[in-house]
N, C-alpha and C. Protein backbone atom coordinates (compact mmCIF):
# COMPACT_ATOMS: atom_id res chain seq x y z
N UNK A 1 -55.53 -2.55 84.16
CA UNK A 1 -56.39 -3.17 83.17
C UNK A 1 -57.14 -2.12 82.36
N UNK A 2 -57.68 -1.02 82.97
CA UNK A 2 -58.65 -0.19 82.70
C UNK A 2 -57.61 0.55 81.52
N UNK A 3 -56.14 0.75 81.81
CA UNK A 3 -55.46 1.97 81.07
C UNK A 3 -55.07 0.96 79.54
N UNK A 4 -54.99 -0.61 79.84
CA UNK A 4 -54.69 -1.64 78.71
C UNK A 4 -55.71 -1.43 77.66
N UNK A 5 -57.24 -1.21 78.28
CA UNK A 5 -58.29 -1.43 77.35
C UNK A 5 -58.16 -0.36 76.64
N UNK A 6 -57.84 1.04 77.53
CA UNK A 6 -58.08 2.47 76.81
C UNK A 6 -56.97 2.87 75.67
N UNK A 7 -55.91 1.87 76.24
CA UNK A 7 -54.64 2.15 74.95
C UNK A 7 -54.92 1.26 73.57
N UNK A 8 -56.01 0.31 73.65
CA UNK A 8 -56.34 -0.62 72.62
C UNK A 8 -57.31 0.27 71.58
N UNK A 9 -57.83 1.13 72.55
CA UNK A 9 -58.55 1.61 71.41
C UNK A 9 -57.88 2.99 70.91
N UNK A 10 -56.69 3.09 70.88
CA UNK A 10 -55.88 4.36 70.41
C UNK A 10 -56.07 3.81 68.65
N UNK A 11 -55.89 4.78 67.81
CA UNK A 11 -55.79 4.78 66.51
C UNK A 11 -54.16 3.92 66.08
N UNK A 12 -54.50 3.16 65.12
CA UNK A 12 -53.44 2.05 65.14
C UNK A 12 -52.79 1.38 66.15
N UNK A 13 -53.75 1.26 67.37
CA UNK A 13 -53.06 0.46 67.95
C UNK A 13 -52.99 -1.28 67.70
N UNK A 14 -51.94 -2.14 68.58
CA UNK A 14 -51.16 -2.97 68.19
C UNK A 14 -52.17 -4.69 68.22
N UNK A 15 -53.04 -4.34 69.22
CA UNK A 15 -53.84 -5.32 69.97
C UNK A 15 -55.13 -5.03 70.46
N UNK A 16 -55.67 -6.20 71.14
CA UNK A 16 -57.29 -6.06 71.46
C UNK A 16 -57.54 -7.03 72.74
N UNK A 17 -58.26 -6.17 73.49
CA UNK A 17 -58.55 -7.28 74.86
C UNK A 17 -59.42 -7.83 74.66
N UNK A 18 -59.20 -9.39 74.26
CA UNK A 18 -60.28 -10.05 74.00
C UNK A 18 -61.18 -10.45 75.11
N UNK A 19 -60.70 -10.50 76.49
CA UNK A 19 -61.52 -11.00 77.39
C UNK A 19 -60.53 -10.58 78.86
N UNK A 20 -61.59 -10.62 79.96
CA UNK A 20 -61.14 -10.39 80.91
C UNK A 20 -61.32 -11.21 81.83
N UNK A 21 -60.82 -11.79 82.71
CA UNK A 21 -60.72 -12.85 83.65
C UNK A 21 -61.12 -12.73 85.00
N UNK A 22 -61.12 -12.99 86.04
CA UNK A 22 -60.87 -12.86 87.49
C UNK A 22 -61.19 -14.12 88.30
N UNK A 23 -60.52 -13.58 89.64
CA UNK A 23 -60.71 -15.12 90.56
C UNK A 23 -61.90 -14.60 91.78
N UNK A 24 -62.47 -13.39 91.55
CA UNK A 24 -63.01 -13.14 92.10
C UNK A 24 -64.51 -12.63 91.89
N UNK A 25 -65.45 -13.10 91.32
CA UNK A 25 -66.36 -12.31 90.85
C UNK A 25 -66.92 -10.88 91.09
N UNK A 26 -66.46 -10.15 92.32
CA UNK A 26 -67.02 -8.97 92.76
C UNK A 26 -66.23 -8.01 92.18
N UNK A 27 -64.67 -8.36 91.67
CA UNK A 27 -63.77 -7.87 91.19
C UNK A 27 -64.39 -6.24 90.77
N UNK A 28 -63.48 -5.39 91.33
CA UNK A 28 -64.22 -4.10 90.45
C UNK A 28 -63.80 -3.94 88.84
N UNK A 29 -62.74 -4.82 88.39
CA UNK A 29 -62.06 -4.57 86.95
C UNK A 29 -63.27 -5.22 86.64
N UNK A 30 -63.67 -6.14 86.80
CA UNK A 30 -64.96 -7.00 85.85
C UNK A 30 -66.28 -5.97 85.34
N UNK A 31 -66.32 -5.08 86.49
CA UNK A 31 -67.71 -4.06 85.84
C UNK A 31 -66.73 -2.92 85.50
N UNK A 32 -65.78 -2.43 85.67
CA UNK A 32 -65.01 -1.82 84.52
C UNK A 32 -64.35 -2.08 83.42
N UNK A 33 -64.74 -3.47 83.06
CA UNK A 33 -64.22 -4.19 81.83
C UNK A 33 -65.71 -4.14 80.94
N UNK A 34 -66.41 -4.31 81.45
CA UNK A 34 -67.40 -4.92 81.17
C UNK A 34 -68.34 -2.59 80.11
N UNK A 35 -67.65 -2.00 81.45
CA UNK A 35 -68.43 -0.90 80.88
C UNK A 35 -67.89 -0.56 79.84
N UNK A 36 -66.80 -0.92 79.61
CA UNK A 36 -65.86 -0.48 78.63
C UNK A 36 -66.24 -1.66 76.95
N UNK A 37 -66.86 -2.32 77.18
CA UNK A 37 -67.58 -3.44 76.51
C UNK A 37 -66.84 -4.80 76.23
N UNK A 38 -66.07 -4.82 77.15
CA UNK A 38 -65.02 -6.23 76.65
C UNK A 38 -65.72 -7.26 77.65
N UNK A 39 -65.98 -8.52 76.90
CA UNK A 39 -66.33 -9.41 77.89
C UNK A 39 -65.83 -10.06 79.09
N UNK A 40 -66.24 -10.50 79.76
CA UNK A 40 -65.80 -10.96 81.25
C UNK A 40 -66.28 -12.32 81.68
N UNK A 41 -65.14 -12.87 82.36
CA UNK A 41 -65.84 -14.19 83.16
C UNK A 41 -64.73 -14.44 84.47
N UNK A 42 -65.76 -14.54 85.58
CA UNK A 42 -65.25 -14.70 86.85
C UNK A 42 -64.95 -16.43 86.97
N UNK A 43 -63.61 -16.82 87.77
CA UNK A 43 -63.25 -18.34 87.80
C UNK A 43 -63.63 -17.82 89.55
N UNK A 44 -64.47 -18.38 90.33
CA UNK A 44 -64.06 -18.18 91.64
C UNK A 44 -63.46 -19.62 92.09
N UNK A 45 -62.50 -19.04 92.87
CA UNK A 45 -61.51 -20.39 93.22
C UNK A 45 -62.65 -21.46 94.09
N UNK A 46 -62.84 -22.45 94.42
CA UNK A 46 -63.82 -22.70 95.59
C UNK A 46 -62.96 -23.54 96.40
N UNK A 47 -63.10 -23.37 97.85
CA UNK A 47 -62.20 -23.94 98.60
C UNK A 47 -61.94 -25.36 98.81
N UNK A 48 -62.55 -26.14 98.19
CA UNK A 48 -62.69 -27.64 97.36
C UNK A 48 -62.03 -28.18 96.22
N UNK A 49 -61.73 -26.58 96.02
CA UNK A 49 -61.07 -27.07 94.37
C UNK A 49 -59.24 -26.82 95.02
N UNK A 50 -58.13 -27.42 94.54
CA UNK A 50 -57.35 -27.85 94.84
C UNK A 50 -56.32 -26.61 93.85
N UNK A 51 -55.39 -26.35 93.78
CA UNK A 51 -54.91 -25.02 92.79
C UNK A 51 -54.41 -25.60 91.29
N UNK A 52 -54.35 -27.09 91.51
CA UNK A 52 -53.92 -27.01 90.02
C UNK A 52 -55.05 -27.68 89.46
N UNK A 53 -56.53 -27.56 89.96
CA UNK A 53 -57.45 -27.92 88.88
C UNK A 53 -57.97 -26.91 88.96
N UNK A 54 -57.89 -25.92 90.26
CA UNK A 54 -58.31 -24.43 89.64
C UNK A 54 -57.44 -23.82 88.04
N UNK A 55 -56.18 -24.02 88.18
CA UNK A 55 -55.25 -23.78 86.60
C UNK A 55 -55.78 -23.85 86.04
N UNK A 56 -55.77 -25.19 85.99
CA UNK A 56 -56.72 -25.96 84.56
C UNK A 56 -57.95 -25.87 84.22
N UNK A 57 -58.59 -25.24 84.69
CA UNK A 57 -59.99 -24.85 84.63
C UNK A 57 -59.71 -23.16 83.80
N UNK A 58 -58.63 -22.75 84.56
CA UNK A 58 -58.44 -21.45 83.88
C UNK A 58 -58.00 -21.39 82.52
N UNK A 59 -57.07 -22.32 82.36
CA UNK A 59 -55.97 -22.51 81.28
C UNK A 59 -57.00 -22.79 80.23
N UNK A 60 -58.01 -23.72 80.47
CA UNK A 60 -59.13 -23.91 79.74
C UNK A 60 -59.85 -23.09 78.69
N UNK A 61 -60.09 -22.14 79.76
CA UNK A 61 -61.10 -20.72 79.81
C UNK A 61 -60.43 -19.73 79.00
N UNK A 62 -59.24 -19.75 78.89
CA UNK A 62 -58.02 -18.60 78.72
C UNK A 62 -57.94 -19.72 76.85
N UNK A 63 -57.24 -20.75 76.91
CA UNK A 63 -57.74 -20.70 75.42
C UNK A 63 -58.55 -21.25 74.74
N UNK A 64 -59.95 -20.87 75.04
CA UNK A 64 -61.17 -20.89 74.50
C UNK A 64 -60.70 -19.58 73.59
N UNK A 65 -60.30 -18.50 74.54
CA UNK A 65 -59.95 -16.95 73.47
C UNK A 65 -58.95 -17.50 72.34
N UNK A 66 -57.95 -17.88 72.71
CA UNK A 66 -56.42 -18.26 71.68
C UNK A 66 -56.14 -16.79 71.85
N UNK A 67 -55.55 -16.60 72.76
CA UNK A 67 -54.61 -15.54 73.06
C UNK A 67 -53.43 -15.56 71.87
N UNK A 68 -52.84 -14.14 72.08
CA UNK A 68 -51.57 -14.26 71.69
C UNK A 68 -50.53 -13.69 73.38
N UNK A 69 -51.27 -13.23 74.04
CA UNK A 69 -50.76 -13.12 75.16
C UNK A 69 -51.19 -13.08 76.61
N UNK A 70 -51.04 -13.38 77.34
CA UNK A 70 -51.80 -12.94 78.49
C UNK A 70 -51.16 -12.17 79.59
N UNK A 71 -51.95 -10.93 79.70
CA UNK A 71 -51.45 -9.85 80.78
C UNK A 71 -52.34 -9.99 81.86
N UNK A 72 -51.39 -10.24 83.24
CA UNK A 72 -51.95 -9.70 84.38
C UNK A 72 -51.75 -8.57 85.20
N UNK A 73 -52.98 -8.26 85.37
CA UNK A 73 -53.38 -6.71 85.76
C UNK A 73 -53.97 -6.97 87.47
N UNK A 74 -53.50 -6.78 88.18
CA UNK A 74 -54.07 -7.21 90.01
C UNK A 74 -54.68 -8.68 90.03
N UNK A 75 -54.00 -9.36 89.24
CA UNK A 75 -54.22 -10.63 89.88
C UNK A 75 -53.33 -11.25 90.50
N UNK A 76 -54.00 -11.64 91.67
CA UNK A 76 -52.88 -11.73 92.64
C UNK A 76 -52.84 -13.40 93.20
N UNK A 77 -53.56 -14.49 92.30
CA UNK A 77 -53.16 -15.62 92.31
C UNK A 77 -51.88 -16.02 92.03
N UNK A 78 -51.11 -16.85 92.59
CA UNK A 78 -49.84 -17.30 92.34
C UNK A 78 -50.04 -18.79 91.35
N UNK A 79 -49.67 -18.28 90.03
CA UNK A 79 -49.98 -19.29 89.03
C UNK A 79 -48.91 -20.54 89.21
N UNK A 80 -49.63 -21.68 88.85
CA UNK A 80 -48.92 -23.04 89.40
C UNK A 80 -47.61 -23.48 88.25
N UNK A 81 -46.79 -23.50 88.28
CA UNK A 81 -45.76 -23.92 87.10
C UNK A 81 -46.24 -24.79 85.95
N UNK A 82 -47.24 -25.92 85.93
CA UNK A 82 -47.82 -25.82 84.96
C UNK A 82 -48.37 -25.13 84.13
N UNK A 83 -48.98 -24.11 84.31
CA UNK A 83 -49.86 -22.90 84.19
C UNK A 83 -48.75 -22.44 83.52
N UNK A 84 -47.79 -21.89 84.09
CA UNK A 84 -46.86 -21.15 83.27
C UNK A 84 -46.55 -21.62 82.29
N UNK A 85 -45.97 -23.32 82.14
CA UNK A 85 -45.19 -24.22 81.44
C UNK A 85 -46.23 -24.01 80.37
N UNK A 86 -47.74 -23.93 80.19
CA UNK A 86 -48.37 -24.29 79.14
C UNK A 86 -48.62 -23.23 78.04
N UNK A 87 -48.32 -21.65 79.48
CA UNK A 87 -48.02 -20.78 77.94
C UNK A 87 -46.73 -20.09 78.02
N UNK A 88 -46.06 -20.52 77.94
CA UNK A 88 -44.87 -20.23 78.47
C UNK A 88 -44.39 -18.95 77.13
N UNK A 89 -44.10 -18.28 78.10
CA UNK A 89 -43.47 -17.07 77.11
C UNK A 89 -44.36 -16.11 76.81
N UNK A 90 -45.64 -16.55 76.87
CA UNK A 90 -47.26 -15.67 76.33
C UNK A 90 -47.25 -14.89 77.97
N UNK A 91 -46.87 -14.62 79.15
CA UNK A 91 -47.47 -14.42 80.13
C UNK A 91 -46.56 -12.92 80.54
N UNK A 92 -47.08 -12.03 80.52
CA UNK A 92 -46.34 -10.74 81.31
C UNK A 92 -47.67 -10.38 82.42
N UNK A 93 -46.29 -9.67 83.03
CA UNK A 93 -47.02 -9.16 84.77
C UNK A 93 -46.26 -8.07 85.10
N UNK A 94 -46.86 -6.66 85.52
CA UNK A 94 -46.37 -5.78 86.34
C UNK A 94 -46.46 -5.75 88.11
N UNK A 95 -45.16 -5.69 88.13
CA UNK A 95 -45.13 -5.35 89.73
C UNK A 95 -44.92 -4.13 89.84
N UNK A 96 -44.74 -3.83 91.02
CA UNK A 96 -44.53 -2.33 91.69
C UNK A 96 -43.12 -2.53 92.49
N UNK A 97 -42.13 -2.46 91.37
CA UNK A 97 -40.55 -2.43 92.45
C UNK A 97 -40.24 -2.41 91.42
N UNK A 98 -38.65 -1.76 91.52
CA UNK A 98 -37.42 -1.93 90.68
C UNK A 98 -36.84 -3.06 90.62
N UNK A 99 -37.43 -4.72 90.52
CA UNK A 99 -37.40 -5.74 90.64
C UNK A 99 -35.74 -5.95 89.93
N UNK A 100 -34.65 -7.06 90.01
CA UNK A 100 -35.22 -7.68 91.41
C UNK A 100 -35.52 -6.98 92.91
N UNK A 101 -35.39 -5.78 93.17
CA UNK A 101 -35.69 -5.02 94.15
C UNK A 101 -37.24 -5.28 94.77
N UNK A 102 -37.34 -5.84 95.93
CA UNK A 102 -38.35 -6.00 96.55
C UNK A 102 -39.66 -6.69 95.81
N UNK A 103 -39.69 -8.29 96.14
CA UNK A 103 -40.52 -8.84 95.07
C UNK A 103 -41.69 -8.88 95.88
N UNK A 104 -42.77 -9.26 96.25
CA UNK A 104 -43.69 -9.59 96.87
C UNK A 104 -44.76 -8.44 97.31
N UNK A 105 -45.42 -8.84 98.47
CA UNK A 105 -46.05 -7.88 98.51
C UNK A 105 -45.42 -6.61 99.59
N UNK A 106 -46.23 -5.49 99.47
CA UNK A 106 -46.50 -4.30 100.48
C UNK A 106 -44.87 -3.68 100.06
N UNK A 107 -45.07 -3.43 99.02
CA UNK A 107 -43.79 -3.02 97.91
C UNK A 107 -43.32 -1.38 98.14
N UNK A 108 -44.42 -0.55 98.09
CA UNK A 108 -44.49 0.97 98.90
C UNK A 108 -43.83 1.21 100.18
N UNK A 109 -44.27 0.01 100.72
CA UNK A 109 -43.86 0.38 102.57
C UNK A 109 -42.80 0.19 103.05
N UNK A 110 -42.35 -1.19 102.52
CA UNK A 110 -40.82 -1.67 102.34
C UNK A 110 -39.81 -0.86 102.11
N UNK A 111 -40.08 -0.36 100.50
CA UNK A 111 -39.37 1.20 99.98
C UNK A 111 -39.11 2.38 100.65
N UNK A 112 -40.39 2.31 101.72
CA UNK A 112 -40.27 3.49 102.25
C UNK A 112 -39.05 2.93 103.67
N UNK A 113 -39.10 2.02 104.01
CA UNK A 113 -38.82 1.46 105.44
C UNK A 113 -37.51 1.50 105.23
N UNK A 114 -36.81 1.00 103.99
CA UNK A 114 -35.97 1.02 103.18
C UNK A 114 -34.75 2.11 103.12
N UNK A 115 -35.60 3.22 103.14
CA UNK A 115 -35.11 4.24 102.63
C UNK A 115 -34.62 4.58 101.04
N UNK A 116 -34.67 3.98 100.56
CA UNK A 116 -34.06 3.95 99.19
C UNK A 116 -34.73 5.17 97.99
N UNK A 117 -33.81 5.48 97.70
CA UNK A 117 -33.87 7.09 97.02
C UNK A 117 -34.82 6.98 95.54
N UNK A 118 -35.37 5.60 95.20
CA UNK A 118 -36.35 5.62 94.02
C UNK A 118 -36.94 4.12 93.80
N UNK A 119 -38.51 4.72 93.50
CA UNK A 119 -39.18 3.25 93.58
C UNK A 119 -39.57 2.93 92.13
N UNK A 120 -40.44 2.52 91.63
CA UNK A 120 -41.15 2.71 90.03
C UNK A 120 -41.47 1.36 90.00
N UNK A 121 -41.53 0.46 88.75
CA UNK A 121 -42.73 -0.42 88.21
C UNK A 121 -41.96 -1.30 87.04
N UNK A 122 -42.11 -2.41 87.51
CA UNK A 122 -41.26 -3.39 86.40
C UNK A 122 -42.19 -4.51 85.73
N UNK A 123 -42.45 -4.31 84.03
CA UNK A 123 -42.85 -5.47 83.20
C UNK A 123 -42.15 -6.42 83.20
N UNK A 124 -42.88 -7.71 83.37
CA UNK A 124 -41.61 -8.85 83.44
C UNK A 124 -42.05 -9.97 82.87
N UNK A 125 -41.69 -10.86 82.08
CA UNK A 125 -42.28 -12.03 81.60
C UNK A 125 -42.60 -12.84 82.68
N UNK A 126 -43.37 -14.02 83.18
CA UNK A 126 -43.64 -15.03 84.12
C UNK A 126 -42.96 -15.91 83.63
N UNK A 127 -42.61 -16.84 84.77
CA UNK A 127 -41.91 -17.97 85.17
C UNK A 127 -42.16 -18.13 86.09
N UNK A 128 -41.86 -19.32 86.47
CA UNK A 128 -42.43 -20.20 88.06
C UNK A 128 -41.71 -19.56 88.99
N UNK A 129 -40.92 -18.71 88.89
CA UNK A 129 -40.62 -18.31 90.16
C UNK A 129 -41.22 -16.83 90.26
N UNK A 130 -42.09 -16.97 91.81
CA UNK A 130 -42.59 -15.56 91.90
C UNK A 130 -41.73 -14.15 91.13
N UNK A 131 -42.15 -12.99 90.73
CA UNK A 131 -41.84 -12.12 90.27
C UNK A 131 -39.74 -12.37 90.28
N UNK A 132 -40.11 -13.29 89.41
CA UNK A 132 -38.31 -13.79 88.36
C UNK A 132 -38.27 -14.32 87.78
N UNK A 133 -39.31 -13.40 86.82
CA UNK A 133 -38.93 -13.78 85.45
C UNK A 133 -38.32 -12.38 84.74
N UNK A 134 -37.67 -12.37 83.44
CA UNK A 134 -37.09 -12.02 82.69
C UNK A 134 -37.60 -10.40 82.54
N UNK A 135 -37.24 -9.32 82.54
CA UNK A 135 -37.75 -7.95 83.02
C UNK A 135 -37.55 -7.49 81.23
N UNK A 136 -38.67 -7.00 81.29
CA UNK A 136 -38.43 -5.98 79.84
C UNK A 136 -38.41 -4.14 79.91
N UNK A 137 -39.29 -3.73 80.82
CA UNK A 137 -38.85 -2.42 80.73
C UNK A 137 -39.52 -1.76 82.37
N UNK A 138 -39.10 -0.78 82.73
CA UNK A 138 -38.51 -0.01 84.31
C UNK A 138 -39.11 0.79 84.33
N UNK A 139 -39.72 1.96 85.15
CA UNK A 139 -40.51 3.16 84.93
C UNK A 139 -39.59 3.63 86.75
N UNK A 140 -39.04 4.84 86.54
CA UNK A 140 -38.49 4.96 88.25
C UNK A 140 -39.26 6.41 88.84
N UNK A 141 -39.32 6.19 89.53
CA UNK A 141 -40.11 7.31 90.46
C UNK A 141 -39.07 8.05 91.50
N UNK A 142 -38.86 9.38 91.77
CA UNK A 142 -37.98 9.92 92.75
C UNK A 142 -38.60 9.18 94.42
N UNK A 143 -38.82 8.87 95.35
CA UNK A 143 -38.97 9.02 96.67
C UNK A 143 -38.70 10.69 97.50
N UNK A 144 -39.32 10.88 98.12
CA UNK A 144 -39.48 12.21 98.34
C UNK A 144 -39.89 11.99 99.98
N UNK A 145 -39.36 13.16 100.97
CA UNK A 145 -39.29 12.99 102.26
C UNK A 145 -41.12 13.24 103.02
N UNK A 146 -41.67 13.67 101.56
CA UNK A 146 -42.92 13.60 102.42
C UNK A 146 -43.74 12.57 101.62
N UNK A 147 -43.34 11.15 100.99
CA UNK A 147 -44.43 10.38 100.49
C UNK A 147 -44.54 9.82 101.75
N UNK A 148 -46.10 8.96 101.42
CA UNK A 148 -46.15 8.20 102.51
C UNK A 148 -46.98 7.00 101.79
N UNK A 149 -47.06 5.56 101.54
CA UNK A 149 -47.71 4.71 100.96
C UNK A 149 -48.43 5.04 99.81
N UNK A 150 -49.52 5.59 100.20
CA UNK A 150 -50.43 6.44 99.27
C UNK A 150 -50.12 7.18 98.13
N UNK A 151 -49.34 8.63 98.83
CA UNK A 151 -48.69 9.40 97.90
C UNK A 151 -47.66 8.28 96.25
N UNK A 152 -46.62 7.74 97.47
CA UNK A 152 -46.12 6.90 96.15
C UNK A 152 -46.66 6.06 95.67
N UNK A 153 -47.55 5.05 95.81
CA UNK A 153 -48.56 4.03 95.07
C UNK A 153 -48.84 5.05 94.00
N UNK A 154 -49.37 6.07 94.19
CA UNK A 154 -50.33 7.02 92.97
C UNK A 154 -49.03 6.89 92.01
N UNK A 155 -47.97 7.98 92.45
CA UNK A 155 -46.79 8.05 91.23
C UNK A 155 -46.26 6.69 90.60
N UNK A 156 -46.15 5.88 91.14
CA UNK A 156 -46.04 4.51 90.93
C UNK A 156 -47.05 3.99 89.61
N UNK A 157 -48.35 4.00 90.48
CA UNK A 157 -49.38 3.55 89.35
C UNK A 157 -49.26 4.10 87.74
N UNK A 158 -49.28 5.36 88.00
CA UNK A 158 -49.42 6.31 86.90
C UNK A 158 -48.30 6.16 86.03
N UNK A 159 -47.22 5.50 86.33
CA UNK A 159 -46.25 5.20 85.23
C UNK A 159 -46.69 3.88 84.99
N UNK A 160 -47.09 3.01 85.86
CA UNK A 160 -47.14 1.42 85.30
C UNK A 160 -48.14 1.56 84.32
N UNK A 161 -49.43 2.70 84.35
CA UNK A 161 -49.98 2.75 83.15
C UNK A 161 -49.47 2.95 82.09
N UNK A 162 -48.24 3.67 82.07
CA UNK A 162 -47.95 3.95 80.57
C UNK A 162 -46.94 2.89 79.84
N UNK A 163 -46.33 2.42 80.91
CA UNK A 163 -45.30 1.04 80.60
C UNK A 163 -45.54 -0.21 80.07
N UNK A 164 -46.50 -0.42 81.16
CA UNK A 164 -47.72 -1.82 80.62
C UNK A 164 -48.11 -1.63 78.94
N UNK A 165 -49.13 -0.57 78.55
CA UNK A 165 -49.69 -0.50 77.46
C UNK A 165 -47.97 -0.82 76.24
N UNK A 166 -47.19 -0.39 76.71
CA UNK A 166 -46.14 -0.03 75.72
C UNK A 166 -45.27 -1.61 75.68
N UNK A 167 -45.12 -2.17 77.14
CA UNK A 167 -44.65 -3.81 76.62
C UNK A 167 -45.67 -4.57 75.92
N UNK A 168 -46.83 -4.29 76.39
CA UNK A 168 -47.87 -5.29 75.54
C UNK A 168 -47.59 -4.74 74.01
N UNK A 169 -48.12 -3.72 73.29
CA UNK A 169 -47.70 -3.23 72.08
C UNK A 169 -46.41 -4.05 71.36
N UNK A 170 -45.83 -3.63 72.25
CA UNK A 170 -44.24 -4.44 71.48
C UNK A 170 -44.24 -5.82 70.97
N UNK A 171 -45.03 -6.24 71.94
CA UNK A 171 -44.85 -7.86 71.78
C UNK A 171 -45.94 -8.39 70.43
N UNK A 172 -47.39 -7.56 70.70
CA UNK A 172 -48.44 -7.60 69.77
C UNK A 172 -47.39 -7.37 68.35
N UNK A 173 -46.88 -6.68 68.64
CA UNK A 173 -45.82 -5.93 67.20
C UNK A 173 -44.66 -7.00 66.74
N UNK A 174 -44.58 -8.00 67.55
CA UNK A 174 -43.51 -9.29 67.20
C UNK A 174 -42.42 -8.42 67.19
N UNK A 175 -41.93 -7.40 67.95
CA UNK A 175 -41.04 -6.61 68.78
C UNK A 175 -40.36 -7.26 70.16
N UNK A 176 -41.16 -7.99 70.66
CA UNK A 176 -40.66 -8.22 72.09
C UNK A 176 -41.21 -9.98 72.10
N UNK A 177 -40.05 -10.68 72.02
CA UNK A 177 -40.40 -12.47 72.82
C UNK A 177 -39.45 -12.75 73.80
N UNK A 178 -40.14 -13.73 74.38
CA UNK A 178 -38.87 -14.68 75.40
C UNK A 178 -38.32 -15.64 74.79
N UNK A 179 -37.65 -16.30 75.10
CA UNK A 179 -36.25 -17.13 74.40
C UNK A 179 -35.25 -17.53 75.41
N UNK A 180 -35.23 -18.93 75.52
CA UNK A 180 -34.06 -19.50 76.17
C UNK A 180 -33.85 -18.65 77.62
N UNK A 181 -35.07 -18.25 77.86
CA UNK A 181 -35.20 -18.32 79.24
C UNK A 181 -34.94 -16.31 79.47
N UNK A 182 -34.62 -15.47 78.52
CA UNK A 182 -34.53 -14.05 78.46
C UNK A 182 -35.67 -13.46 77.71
N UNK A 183 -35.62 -12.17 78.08
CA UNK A 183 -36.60 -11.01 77.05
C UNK A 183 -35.34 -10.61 76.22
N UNK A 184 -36.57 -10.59 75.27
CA UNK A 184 -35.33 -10.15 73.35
C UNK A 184 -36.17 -9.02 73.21
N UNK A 185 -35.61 -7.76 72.38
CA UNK A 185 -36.63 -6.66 71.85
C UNK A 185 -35.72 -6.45 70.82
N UNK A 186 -36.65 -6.68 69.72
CA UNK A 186 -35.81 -5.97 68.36
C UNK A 186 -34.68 -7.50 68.22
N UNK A 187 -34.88 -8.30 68.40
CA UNK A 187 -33.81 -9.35 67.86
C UNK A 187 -32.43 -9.06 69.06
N UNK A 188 -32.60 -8.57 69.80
CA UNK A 188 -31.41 -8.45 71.24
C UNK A 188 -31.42 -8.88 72.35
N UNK A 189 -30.98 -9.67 72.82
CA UNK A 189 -31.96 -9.84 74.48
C UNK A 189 -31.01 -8.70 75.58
N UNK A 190 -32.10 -8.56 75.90
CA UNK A 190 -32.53 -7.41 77.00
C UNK A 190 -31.35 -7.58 78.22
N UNK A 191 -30.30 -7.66 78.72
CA UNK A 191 -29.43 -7.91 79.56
C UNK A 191 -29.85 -7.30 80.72
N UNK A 192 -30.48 -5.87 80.31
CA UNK A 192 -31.07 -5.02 81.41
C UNK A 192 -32.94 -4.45 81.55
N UNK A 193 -33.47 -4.39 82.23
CA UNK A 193 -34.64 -4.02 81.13
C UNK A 193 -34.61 -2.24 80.89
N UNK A 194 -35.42 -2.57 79.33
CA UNK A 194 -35.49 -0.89 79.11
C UNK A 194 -35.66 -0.24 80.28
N UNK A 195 -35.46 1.49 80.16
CA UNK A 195 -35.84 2.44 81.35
C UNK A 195 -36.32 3.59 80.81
N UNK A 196 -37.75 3.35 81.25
CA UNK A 196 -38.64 4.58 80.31
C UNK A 196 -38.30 5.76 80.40
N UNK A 197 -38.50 6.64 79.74
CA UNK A 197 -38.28 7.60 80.01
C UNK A 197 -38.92 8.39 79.55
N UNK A 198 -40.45 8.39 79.11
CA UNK A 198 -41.63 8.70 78.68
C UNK A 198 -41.77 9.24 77.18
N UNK A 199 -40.62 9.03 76.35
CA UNK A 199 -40.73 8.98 74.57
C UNK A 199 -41.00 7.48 74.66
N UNK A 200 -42.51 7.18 73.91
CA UNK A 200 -42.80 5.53 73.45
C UNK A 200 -42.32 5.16 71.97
């Protein structure tokens, strides 16, 4: 979230965080949103409230702004298919896997358990099905015999910063939509997603 706000204020950049969300009020992004001067409002779920009038309470809240998109940044609510259905196509999310490679959580440890020779960070449009939706672009990381959780989370992170800022851009840029159920960039749909390779 923190690297979204800092790429908004680059010279010509594409977009603007109009607001920041959470389900948690203690959230640390909320007082790092907040220092950064973008406004904030906490939804706390309450254990009374049922998940799809928590949605709708959000969905609410979300276009009071009139987005043109909405990015999630560590939110780790599992949005209800309505939710999706209502902005359907407006919604990207980064995970931490070479998706479909390892969807869910504890994505580092797996990799490592795994063995598998490279991990990295996938933008992906939302759809009701947990992390499967439509992938737009890849960031890969080597694996190395002395990471250990930690070590790769960091290399991990540090590319999803630069990936994130660059799918949001695209799309702000009417560069990047969904369609008939794929990611398009440039009028093509995406068969594979891009694979950064750190020229933006």
């Amino acid at each position: 979230m923190r690297a979204l706000i800092e790429r908004s204020r680059d010279a010509g950049a594409a977009y603007t965080v109009s607001k920041v969300f959470s389900d948690k009020p203690d959230a640390a992004g909320l007082e790092a949103a907040r220092n950064l001067g973008v406004p904030v409002q906490a939804l706390a779920a309450a254990k009374t409230v049922d998940r799809a009038a928590y949605d709708r309470a959000l969905a609410a809240a979300i276009a009071d702004c009139s987005p043109s998109l909405i990015v999630l940044a560590g939110f780790m609510r599992i949005l209800s298919a309505q939710f999706v259905a209502d902005f359907a196509g407006k919604i990207l999310n980064i995970h931490p896997s070479l998706l479909p490679k390892f969807p869910g959580l504890h994505t580092h440890r797996r990799v490592l358990e795994a063995h598998e020779p490279q991990h990295g960070a996938t933008v992906h449009f939302v759809t009701a099905q947990l992390d499967g939706g439509p992938p737009v672009i890849q960031a890969r990381v080597a694996v190395t015999a002395n990471d250990d959780e930690a070590s790769l989370a960091a290399r991990v992170q540090a590319q999803e910063h630069r990936i994130y800022p660059l799918a949001v851009r695209w799309f702000c840029e009417g560069r990047l939509r969904y369609g008939d159920g794929q990611a398009w960039l440039d009028g093509r749909q995406l068969r594979e997603p891009v694979q950064f390779t750190g020229a933006e």
